[in-house]
N, C-alpha and C. Protein backbone atom coordinates (compact mmCIF):
# COMPACT_ATOMS: atom_id res chain seq x y z
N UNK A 1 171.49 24.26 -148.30
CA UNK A 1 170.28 23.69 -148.87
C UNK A 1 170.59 22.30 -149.40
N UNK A 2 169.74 21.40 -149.59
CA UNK A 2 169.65 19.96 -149.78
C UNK A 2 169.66 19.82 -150.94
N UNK A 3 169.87 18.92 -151.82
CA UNK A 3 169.60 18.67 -153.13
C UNK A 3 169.42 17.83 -153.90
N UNK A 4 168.38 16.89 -154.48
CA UNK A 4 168.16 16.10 -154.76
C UNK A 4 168.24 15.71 -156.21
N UNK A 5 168.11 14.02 -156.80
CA UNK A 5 168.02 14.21 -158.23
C UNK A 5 166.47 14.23 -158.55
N UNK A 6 166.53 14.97 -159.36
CA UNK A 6 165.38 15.15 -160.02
C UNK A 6 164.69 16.71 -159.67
N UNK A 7 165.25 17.60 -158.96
CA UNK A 7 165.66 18.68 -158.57
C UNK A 7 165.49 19.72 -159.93
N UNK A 8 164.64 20.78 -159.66
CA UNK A 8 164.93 22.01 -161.33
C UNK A 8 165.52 23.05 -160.37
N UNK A 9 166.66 23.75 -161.01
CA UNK A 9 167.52 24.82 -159.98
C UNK A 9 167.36 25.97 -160.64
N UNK A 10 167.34 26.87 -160.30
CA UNK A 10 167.61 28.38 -161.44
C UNK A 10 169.30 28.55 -161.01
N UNK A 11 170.17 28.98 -162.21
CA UNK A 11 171.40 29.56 -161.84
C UNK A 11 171.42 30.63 -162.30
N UNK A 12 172.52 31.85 -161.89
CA UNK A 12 172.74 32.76 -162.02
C UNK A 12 172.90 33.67 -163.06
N UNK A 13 173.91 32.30 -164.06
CA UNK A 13 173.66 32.85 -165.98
C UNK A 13 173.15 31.26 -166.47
N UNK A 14 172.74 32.22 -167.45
CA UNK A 14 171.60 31.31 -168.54
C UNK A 14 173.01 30.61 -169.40
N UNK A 15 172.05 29.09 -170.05
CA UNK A 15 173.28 28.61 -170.88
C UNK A 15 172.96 29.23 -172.09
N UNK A 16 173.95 29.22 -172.89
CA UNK A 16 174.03 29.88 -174.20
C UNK A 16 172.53 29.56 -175.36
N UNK A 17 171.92 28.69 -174.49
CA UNK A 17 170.12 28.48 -175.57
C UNK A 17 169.44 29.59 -175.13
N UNK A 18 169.87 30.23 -173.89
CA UNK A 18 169.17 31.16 -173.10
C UNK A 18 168.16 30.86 -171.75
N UNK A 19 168.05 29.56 -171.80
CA UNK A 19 167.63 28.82 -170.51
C UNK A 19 168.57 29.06 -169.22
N UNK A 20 167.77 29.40 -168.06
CA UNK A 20 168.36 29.39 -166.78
C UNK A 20 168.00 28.27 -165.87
N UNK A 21 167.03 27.08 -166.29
CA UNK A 21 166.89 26.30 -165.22
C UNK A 21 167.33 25.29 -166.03
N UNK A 22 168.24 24.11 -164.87
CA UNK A 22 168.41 22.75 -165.05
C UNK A 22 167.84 21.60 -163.97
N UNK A 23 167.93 20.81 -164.22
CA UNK A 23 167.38 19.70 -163.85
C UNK A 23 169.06 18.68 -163.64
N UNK A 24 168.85 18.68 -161.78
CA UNK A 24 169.87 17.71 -161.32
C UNK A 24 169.54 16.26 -161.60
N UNK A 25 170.49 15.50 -162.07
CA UNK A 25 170.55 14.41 -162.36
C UNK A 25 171.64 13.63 -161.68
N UNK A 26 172.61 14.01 -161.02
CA UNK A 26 173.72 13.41 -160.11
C UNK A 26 173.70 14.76 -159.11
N UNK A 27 174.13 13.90 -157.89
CA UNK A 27 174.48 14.50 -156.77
C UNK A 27 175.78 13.97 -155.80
N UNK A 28 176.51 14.68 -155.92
CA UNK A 28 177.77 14.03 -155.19
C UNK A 28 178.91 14.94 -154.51
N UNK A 29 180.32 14.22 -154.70
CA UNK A 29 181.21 15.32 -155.33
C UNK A 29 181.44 15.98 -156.13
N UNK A 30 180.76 15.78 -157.26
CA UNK A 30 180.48 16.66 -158.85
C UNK A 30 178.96 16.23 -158.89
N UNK A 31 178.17 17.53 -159.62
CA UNK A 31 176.96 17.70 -159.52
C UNK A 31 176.65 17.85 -161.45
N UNK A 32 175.85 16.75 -161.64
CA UNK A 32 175.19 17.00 -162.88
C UNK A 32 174.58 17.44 -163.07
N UNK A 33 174.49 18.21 -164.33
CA UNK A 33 173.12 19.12 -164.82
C UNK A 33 172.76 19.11 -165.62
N UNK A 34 171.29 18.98 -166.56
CA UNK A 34 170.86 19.20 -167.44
C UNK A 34 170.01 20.19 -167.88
N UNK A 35 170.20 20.51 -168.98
CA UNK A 35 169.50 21.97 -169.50
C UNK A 35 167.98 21.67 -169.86
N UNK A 36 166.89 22.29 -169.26
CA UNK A 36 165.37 21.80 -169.32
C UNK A 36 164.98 22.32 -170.92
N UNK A 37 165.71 23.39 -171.48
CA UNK A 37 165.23 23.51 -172.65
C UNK A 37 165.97 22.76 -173.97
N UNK A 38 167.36 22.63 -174.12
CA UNK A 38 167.95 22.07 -174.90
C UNK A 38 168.39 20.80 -174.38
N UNK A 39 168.82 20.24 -173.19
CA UNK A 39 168.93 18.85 -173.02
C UNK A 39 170.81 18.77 -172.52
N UNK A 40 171.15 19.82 -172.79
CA UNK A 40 172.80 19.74 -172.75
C UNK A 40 172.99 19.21 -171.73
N UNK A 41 174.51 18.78 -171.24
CA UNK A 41 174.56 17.94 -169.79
C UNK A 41 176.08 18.50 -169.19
N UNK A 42 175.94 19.00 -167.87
CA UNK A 42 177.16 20.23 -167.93
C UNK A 42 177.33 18.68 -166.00
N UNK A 43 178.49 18.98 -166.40
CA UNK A 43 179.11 17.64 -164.99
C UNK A 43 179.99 19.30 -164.02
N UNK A 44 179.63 19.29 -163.08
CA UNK A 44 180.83 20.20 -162.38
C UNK A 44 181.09 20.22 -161.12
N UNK A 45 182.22 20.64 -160.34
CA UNK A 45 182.36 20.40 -158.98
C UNK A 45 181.14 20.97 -158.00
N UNK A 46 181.19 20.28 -157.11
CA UNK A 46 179.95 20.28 -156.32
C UNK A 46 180.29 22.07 -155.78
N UNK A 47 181.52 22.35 -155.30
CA UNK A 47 181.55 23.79 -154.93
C UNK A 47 181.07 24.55 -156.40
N UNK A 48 181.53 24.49 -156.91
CA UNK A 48 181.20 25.96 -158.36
C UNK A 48 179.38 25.45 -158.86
N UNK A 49 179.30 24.10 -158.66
CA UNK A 49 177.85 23.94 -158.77
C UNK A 49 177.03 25.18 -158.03
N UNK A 50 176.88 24.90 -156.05
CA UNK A 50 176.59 25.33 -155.03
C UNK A 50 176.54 26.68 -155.31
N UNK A 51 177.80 27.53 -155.97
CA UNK A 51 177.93 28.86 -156.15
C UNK A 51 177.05 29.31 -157.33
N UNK A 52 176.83 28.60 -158.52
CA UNK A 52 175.98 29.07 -159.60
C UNK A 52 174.30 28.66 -159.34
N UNK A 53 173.62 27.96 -158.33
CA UNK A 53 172.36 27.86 -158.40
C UNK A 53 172.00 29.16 -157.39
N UNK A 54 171.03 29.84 -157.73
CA UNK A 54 170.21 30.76 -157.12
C UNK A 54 169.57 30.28 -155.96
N UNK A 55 168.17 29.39 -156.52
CA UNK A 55 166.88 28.64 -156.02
C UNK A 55 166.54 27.94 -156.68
N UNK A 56 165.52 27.06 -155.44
CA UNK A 56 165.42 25.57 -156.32
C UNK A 56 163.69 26.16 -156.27
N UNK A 57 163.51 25.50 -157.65
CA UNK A 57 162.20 25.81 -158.53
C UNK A 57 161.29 24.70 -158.08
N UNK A 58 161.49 23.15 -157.93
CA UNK A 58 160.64 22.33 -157.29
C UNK A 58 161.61 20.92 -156.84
């Protein structure tokens, strides 16, 4: 699947606010993420990214 910035993803576990969707903000070799309810900003390799998103929400 493709992935763009500006992208909302669902992943598999929720971050510790209890939110499961983020919002891509980099796309690369490391994939940024931000948390849609608290704002947190999680940077991670594009593989363990790929493995924790479910589906993309829009």
């Amino acid at each position: 699947m493709e992935y763009n910035i500006g992208d909302i993803v669902r992943t598999k576990k929720p971050h510790p606010c209890g939110c499961k969707l983020w919002e891509i903000t980099r796309v690369g070799v490391d994939f940024k993420l931000k948390c849609t309810n608290c704002g947190h900003v999680v940077v991670m390799p594009r593989e363990k990214a790929l493995k924790a998103i479910t589906k993309k929400e829009s």
